[in-house]
N, C-alpha and C. Protein backbone atom coordinates (compact mmCIF):
# COMPACT_ATOMS: atom_id res chain seq x y z
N UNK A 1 86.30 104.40 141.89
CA UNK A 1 87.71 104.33 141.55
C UNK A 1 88.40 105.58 142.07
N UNK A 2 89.18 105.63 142.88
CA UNK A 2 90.33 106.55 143.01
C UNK A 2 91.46 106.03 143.18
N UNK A 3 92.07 106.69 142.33
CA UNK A 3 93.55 106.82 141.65
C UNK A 3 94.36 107.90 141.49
N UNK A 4 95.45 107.91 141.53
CA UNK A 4 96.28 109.25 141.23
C UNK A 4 97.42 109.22 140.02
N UNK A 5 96.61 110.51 139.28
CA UNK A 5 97.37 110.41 138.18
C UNK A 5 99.02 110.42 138.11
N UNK A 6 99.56 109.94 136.85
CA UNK A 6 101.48 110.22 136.82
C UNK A 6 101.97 111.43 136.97
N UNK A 7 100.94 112.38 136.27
CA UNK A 7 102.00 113.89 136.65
C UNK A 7 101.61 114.35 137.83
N UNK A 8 100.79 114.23 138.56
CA UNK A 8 100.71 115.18 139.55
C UNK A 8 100.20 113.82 141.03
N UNK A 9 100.31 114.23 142.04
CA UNK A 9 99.56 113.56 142.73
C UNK A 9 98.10 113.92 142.78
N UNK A 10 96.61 114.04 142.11
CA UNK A 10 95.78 114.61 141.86
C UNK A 10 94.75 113.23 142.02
N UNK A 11 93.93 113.49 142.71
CA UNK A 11 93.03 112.00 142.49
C UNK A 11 92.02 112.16 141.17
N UNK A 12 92.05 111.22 140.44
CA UNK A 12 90.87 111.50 139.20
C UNK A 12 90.31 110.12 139.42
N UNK A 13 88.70 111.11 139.85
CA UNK A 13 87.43 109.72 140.44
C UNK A 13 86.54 109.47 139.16
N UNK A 14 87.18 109.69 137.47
CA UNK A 14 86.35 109.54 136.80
C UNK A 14 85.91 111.21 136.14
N UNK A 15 85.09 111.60 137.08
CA UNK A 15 84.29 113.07 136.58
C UNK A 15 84.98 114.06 137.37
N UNK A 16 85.67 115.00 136.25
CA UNK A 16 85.98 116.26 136.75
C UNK A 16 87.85 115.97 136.73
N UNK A 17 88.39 114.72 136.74
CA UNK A 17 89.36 114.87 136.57
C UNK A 17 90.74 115.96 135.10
N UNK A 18 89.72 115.97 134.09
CA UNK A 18 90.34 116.68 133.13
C UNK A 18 90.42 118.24 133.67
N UNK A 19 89.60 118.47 134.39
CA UNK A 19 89.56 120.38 134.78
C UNK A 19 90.39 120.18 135.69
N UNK A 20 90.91 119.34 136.35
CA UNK A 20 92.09 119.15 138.12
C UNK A 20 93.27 119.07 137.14
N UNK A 21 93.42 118.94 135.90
CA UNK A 21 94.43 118.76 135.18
C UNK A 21 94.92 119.82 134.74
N UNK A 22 93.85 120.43 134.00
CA UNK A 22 93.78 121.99 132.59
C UNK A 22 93.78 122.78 134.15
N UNK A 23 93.64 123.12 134.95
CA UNK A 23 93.94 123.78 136.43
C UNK A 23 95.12 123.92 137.09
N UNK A 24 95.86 122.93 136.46
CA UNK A 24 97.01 122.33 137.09
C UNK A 24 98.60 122.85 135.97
N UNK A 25 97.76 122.51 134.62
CA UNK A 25 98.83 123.06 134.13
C UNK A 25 98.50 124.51 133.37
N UNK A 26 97.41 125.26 133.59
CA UNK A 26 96.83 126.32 132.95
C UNK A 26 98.24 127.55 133.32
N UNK A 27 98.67 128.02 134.40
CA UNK A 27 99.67 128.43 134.97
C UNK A 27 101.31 128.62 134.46
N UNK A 28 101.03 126.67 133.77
CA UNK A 28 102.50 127.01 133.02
C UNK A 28 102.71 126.85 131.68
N UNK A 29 101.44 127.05 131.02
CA UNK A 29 101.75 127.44 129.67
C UNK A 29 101.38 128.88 129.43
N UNK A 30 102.17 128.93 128.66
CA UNK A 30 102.81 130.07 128.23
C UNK A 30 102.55 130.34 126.78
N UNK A 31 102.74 131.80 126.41
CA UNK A 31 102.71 131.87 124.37
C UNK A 31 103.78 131.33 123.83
N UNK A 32 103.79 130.86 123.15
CA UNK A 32 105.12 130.18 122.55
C UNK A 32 105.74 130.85 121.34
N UNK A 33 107.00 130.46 121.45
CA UNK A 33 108.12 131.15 120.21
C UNK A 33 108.28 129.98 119.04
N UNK A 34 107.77 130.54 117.88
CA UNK A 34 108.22 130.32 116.86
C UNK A 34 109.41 130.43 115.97
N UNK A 35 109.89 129.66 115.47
CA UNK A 35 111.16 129.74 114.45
C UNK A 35 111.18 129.14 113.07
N UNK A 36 111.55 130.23 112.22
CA UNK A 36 110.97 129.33 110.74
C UNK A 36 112.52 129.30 110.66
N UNK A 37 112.40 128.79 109.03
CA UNK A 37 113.33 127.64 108.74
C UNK A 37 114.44 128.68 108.42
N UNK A 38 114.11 130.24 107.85
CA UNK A 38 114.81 131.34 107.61
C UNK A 38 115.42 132.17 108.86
N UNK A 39 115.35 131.16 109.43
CA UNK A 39 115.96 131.72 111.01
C UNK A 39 115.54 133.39 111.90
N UNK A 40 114.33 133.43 111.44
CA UNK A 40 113.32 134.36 111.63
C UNK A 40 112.75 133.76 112.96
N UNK A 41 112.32 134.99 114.24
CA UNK A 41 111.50 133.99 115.31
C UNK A 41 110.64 134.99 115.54
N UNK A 42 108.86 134.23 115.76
CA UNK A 42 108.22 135.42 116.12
C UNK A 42 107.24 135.04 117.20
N UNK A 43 105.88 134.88 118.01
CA UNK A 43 105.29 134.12 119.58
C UNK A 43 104.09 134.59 118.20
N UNK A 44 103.59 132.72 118.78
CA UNK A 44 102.22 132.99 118.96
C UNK A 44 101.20 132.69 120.53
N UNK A 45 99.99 133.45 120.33
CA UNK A 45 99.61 133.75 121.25
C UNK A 45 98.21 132.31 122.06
N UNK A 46 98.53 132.25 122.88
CA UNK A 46 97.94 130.85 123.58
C UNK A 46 96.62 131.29 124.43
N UNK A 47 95.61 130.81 123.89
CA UNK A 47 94.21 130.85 124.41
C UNK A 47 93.72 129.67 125.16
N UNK A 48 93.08 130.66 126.44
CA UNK A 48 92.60 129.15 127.35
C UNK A 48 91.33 129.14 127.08
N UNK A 49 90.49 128.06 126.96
CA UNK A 49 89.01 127.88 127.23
C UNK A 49 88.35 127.44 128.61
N UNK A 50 88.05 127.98 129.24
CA UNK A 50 87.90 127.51 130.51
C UNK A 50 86.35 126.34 130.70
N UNK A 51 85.98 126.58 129.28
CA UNK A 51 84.62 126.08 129.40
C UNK A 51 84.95 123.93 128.70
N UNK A 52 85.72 124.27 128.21
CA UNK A 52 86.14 122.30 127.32
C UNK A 52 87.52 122.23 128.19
N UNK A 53 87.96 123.25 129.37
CA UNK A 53 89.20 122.64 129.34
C UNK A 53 90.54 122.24 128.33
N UNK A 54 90.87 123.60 127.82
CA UNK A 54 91.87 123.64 126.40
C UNK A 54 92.55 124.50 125.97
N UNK A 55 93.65 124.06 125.37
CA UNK A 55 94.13 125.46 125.06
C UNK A 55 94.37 125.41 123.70
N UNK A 56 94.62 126.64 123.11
CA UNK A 56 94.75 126.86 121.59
C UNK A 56 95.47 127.85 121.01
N UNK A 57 96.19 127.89 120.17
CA UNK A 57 96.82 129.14 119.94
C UNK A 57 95.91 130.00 118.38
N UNK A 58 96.01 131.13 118.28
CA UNK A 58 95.61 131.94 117.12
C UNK A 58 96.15 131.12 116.10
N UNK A 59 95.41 131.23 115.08
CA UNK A 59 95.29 130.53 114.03
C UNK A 59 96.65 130.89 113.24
N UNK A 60 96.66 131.98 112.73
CA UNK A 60 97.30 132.74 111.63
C UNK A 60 98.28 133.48 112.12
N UNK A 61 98.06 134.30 113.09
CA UNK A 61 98.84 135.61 113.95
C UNK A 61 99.98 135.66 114.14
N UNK A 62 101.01 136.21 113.98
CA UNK A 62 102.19 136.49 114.76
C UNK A 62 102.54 137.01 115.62
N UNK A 63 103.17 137.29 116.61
CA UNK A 63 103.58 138.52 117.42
C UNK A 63 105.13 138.79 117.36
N UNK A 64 105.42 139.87 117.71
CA UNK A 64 106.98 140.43 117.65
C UNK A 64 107.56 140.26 119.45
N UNK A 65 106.77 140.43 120.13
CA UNK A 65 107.10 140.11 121.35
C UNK A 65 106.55 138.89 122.15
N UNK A 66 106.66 138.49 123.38
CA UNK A 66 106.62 137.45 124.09
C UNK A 66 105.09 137.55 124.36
N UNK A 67 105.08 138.72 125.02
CA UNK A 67 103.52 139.57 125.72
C UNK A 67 102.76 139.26 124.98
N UNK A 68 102.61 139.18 123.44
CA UNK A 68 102.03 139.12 122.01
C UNK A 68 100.89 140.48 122.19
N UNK A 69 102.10 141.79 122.11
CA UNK A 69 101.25 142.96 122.25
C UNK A 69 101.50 143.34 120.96
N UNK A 70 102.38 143.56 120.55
CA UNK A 70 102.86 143.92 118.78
C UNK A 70 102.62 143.22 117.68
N UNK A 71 102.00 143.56 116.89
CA UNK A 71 101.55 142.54 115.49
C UNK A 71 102.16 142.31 114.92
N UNK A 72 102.74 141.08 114.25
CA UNK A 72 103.76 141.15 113.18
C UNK A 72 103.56 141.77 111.65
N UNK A 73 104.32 142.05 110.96
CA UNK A 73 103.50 142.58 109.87
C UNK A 73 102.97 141.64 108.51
N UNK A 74 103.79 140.59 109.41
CA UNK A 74 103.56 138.84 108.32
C UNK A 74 102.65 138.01 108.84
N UNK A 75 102.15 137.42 108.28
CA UNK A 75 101.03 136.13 109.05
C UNK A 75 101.89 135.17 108.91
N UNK A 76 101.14 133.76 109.64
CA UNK A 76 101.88 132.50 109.59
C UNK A 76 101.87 131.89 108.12
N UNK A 77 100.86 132.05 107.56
CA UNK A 77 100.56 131.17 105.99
C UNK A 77 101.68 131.84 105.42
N UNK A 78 102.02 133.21 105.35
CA UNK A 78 102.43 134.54 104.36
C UNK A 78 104.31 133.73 104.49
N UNK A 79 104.49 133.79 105.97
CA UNK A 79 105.84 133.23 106.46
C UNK A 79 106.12 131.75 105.87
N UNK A 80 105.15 130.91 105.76
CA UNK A 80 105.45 129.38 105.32
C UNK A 80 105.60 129.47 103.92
N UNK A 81 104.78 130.53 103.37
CA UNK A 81 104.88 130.48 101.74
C UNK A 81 106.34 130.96 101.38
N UNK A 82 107.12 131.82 102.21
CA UNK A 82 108.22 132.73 101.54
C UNK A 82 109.35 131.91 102.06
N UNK A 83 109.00 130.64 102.73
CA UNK A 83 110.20 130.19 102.76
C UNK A 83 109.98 129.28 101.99
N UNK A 84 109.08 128.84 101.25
CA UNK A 84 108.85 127.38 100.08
C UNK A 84 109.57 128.62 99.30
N UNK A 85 109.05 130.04 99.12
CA UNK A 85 109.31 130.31 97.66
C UNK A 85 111.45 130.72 97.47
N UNK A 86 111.37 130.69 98.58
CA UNK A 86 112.94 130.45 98.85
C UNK A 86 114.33 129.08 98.97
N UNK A 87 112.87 128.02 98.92
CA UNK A 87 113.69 126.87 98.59
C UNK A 87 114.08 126.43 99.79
N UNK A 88 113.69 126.71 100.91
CA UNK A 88 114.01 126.58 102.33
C UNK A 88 113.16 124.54 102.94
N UNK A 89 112.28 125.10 102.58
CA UNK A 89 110.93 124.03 102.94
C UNK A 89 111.30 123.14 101.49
């Protein structure tokens, strides 16, 4: 079977097509910005696996910048709780 996938012109013969993919878009993801409901924004930080083909972000973590070089001094759980306890959520 060869075929070419919708996003890209990329042939996937079955095996190996998911890594021509995670290859393809590894480049344009990026850490992403968060925004809670208290109109607070902070990045979390985006991990590649090169070994399953994946990406993931830190569990808990915040960052103050884009780079995610600065720690926030709040976690994510700490941030979801203070806006329930604010009536926000």
């Amino acid at each position: 079977m060869n075929r070419c996938t919708d996003i890209m012109r990329v042939h996937a013969k079955g095996d190996g097509s998911y890594g021509k993919v995670y290859h393809y878009m590894k480049p344009m993801v990026n850490n992403c910005k968060v925004t809670f409901v208290d109109g607070s924004s902070y990045w979390l930080k985006t991990t590649y696996n090169d070994r399953t083909f994946s990406f993931s972000s830190e569990p808990n973590t915040l960052y103050l910048d884009q780079e995610c070089t600065v720690l926030a001094d709040v976690t994510r759980t700490q941030k979801i709780q203070a806006c329930k306890k604010a009536g926000l959520i």
